[in-house]
C-alpha atoms as a PDB file:
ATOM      1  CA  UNK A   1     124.071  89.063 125.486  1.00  0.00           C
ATOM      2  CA  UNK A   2     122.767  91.432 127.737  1.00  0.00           C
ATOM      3  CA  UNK A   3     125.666  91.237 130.732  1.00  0.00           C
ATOM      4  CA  UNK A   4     128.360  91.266 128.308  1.00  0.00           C
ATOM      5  CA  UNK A   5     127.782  92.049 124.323  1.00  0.00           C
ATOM      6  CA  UNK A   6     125.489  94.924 124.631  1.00  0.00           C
ATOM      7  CA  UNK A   7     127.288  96.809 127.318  1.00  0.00           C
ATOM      8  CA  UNK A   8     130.004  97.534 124.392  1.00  0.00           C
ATOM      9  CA  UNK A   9     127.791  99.886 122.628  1.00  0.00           C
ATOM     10  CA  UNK A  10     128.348 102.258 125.357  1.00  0.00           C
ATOM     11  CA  UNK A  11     131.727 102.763 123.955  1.00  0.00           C
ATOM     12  CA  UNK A  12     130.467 104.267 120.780  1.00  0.00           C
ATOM     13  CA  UNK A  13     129.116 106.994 119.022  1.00  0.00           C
ATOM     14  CA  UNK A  14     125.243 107.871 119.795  1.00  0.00           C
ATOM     15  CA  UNK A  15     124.119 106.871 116.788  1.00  0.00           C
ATOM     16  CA  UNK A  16     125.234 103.507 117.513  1.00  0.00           C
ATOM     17  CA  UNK A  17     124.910 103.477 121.364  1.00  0.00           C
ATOM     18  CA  UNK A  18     123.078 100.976 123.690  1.00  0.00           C
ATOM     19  CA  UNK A  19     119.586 101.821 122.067  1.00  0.00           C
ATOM     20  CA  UNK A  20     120.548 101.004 118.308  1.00  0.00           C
ATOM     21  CA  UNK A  21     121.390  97.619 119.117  1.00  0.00           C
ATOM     22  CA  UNK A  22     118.265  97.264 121.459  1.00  0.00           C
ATOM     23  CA  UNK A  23     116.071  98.217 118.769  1.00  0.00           C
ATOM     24  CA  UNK A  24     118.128  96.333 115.984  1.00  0.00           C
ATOM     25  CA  UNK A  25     117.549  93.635 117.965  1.00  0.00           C
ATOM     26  CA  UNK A  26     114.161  93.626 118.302  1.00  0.00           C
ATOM     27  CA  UNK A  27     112.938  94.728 114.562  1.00  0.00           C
ATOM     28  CA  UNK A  28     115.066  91.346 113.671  1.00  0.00           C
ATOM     29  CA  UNK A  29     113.040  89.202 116.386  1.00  0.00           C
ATOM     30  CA  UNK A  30     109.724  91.146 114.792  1.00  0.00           C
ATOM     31  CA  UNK A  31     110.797  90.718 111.194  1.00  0.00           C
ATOM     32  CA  UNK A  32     111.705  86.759 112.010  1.00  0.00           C
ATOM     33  CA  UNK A  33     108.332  85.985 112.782  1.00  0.00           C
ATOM     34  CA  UNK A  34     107.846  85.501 109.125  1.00  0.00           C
ATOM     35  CA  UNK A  35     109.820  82.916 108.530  1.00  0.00           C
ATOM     36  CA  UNK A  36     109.427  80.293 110.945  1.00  0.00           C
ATOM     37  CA  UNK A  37     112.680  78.251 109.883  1.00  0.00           C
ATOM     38  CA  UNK A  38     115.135  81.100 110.600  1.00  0.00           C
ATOM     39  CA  UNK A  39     116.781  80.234 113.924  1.00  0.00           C
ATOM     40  CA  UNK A  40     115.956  82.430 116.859  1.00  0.00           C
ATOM     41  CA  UNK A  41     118.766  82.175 118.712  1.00  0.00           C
ATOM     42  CA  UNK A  42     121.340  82.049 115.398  1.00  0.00           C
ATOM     43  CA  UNK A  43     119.337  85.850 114.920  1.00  0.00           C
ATOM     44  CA  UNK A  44     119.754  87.373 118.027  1.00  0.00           C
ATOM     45  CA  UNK A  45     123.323  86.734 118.403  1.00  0.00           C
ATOM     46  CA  UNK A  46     123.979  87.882 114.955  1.00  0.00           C
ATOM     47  CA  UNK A  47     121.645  91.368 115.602  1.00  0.00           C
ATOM     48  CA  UNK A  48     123.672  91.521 118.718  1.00  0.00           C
ATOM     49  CA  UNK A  49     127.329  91.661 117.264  1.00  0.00           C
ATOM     50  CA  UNK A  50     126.574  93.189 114.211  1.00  0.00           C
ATOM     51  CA  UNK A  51     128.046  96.236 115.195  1.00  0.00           C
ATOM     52  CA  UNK A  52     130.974  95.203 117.806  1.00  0.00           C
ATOM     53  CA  UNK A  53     133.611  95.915 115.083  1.00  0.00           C
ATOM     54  CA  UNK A  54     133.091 100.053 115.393  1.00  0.00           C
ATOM     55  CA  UNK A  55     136.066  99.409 118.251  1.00  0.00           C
ATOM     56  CA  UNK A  56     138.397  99.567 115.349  1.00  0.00           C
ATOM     57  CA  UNK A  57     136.763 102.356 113.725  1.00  0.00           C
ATOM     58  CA  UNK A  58     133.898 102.599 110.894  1.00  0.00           C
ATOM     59  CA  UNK A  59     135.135 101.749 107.524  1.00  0.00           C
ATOM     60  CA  UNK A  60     135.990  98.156 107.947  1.00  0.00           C
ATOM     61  CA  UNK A  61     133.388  97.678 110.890  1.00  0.00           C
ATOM     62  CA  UNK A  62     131.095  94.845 109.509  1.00  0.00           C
ATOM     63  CA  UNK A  63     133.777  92.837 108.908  1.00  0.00           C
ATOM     64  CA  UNK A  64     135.117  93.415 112.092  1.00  0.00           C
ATOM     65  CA  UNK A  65     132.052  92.117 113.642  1.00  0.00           C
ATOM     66  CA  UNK A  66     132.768  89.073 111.376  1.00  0.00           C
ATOM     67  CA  UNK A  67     135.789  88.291 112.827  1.00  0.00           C
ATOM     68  CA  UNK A  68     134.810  89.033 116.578  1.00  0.00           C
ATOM     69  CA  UNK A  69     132.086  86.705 116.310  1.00  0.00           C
ATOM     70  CA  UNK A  70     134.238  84.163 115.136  1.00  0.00           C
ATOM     71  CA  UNK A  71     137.237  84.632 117.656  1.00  0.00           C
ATOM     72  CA  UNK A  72     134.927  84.701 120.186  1.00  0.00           C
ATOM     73  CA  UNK A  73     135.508  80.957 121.847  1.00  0.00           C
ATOM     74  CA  UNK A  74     132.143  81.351 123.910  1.00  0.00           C
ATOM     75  CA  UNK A  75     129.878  80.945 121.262  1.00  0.00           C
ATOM     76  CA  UNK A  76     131.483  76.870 120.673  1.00  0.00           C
ATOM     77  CA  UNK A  77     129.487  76.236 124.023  1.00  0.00           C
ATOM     78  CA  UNK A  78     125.751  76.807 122.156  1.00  0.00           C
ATOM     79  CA  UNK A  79     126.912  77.035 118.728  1.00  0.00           C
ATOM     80  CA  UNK A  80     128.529  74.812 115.694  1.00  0.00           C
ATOM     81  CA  UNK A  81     131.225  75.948 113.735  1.00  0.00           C
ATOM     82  CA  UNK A  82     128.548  76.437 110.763  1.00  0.00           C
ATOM     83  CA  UNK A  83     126.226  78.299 112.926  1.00  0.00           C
ATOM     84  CA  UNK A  84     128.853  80.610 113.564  1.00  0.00           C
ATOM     85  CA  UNK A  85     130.026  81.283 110.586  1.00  0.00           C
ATOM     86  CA  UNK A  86     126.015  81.967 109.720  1.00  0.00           C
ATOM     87  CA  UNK A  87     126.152  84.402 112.157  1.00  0.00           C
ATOM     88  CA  UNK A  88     129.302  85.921 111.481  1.00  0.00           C
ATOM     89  CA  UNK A  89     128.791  86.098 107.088  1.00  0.00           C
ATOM     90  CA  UNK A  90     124.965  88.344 108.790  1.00  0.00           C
ATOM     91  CA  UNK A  91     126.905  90.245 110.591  1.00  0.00           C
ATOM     92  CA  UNK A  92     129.361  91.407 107.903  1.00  0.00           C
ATOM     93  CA  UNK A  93     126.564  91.557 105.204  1.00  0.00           C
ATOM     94  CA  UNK A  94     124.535  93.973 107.047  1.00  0.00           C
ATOM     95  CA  UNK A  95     126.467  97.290 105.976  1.00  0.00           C
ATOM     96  CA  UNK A  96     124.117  99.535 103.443  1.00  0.00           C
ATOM     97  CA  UNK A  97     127.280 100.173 101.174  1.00  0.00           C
ATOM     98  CA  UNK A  98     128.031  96.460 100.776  1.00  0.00           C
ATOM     99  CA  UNK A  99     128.444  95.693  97.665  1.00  0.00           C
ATOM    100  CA  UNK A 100     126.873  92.538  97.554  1.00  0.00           C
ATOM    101  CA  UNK A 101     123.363  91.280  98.445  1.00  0.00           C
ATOM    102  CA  UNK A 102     123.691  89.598 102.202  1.00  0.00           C
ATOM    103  CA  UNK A 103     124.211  85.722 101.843  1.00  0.00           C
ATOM    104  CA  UNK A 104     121.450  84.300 103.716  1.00  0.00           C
ATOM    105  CA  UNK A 105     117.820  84.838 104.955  1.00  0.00           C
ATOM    106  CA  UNK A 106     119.871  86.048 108.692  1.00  0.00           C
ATOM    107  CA  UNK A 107     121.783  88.409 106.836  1.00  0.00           C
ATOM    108  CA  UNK A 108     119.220  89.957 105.262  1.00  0.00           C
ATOM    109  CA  UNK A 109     116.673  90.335 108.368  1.00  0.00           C
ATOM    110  CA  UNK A 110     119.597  91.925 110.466  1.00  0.00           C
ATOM    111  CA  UNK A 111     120.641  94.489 107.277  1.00  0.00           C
ATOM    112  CA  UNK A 112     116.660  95.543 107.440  1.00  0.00           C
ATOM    113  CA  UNK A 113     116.668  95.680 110.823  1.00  0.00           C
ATOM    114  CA  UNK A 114     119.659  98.261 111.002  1.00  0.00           C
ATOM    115  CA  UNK A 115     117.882 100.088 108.369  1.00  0.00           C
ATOM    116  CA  UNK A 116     116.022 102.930 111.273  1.00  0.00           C
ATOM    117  CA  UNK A 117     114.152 104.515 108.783  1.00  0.00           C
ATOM    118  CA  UNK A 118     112.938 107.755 110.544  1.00  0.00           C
ATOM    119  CA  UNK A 119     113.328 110.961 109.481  1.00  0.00           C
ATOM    120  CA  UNK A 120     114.384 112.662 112.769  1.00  0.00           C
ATOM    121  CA  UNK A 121     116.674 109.909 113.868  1.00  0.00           C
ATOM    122  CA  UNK A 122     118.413 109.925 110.457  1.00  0.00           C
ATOM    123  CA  UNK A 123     119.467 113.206 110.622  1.00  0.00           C
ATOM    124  CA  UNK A 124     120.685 113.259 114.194  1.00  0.00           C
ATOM    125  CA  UNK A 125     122.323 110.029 113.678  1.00  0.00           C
ATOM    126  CA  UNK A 126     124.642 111.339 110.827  1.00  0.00           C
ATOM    127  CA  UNK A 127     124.100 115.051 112.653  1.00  0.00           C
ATOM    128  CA  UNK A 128     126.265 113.860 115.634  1.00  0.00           C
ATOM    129  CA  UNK A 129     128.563 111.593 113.244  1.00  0.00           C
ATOM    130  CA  UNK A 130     129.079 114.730 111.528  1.00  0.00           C
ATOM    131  CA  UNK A 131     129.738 117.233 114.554  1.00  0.00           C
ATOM    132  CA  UNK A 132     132.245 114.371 115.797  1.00  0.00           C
ATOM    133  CA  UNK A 133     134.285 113.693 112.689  1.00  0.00           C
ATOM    134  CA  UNK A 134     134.560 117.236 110.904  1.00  0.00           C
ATOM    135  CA  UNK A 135     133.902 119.608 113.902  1.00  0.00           C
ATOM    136  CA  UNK A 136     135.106 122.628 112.214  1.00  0.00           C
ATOM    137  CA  UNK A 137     131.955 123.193 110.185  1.00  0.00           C
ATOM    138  CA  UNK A 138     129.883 125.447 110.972  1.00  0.00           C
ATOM    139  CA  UNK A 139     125.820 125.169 110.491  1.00  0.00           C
ATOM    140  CA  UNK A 140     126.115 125.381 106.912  1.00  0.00           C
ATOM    141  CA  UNK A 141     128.576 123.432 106.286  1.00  0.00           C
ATOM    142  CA  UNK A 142     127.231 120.532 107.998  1.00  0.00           C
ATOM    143  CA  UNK A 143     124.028 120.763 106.723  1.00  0.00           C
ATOM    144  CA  UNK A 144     125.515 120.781 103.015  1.00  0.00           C
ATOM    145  CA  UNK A 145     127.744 117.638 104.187  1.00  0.00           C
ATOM    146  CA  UNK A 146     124.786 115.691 105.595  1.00  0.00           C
ATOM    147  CA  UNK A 147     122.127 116.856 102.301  1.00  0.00           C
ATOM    148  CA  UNK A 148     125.335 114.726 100.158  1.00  0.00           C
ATOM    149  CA  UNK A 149     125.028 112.026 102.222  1.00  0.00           C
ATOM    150  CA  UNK A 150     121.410 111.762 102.549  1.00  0.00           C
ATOM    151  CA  UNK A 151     121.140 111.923  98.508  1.00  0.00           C
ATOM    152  CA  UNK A 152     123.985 109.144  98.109  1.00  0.00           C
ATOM    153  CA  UNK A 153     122.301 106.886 100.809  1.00  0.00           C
ATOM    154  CA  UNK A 154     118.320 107.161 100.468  1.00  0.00           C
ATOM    155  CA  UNK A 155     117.135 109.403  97.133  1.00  0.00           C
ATOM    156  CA  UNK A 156     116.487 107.118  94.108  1.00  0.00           C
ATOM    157  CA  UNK A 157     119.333 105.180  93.142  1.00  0.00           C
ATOM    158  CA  UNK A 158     120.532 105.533  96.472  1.00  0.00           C
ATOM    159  CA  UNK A 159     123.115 102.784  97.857  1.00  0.00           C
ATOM    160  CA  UNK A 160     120.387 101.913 100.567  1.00  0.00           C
ATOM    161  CA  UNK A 161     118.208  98.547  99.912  1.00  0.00           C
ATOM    162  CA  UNK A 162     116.026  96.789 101.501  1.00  0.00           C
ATOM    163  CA  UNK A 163     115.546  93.071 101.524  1.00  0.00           C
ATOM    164  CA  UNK A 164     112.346  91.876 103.407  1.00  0.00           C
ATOM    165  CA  UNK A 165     109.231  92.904 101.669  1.00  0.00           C
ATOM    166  CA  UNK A 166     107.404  92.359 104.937  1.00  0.00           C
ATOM    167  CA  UNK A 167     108.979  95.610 106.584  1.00  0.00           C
ATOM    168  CA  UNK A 168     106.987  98.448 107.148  1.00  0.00           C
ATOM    169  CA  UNK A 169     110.689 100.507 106.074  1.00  0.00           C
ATOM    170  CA  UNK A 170     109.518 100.907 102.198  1.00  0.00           C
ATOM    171  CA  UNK A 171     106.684 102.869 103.140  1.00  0.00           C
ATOM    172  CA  UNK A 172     109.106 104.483 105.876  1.00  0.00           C
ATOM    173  CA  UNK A 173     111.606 105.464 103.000  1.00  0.00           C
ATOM    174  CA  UNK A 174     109.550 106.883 100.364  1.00  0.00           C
ATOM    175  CA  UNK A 175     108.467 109.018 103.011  1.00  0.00           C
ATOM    176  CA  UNK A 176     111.757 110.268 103.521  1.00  0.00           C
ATOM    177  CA  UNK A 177     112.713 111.249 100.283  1.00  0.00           C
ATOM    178  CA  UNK A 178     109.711 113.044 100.337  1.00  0.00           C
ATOM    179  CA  UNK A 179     110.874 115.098 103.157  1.00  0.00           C
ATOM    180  CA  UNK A 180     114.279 115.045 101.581  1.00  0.00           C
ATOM    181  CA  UNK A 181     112.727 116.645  98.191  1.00  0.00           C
ATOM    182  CA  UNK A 182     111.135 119.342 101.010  1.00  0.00           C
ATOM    183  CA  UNK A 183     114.157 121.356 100.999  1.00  0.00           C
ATOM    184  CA  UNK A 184     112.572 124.418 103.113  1.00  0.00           C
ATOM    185  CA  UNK A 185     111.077 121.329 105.701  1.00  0.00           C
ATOM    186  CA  UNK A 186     114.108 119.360 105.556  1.00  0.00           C
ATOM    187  CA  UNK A 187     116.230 122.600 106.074  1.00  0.00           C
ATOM    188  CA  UNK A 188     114.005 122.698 109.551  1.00  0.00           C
ATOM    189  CA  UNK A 189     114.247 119.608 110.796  1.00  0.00           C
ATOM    190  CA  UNK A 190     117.821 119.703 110.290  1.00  0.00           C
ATOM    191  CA  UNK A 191     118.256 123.070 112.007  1.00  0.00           C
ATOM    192  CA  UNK A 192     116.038 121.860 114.907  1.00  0.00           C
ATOM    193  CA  UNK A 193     118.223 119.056 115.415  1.00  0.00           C
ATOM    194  CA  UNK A 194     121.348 120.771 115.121  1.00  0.00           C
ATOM    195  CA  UNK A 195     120.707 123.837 117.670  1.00  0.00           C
ATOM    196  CA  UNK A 196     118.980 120.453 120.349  1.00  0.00           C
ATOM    197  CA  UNK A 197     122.715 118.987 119.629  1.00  0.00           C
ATOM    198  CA  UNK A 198     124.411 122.515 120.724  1.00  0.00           C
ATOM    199  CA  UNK A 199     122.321 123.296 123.698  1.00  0.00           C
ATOM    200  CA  UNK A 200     122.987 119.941 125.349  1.00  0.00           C
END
């Protein structure tokens, strides 16, 4: 994992870089610790790859990851057929627009483990998605492109949910749509972020 499937996620965007799979990593290793019977080892391979399908772009990602995981031939050396397919179905059901509650107890640990539920690195994660993707807007214009997407995702009725009532991220969310009902603090904290992004 670390000499080979982590190194990938210095091929993508920041918001999905190196760190984010670190720390994915280890909120599912924290979050597993209440429920003894999940496989340790089933869990970190799954938090690992969850992300490896961004090679072939965002939209279809998590079920990229699916299919990586179960191409990849290495895993028959620690793993059965079953317990890759276990790890693959947590890897595709961790997406927050799925449409469909994640099939098993590893699926559901890894989709609240992506879930970074931090005011500041929410907006510079979809910040720098934003400034990479649609670079010809200016200030206001991504800040009235990220506000949509922050309302879709995490107000009520949002298509965000979380899954392990053990997570400290339900607090961590009603705190941000707090802020996000702060328009004149949000507005800040956005425009702090975006002038750090342009001075770099």
């Amino acid at each position: 994992m670390e000499r080979e499937i982590v190194p990938r996620y210095d091929d993508f965007d920041a918001g999905h870089s190196r760190d984010h799979v670190l720390t994915v990593i280890d909120q599912a290793l924290q979050l597993a610790e209440y429920y003894p019977e999940v496989d340790r080892c089933i869990l970190l391979v799954a938090a690992a790859y969850h992300d490896l399908g961004l090679i072939n772009g965002r939209e279809h990602h998590h079920a990229d990851s699916a299919r990586i995981i179960r191409e990849d031939k290495r895993l028959l050396q620690w793993f059965s057929d079953d317990e890759i397919n276990l790890i693959a179905d947590a890897a595709e059901d961790h997406r927050a627009s799925s449409d469909h509650e994640p099939r098993t107890i590893y699926g559901r640990i890894v989709a609240e483990a992506d879930r970074i539920i931090d005011g500041e690195t929410i907006v510079r994660r979809a910040l720098q998605y934003g400034m990479k993707h649609e670079p010809g807007l200016d200030r206001d214009g991504q800040y009235r492109r990220l506000m949509e997407h922050m309302r879709e995702k995490y107000d009520y009725g949002g298509y965000l949910k979380l899954w392990i009532p053990q997570s400290a991220n339900a607090r961590r969310l009603e705190e941000f749509r707090q802020l996000l009902a702060d328009e004149p603090r949000f507005r800040q904290l956005f425009n702090h972020i975006y002038d750090s992004l342009n001075n770099q």
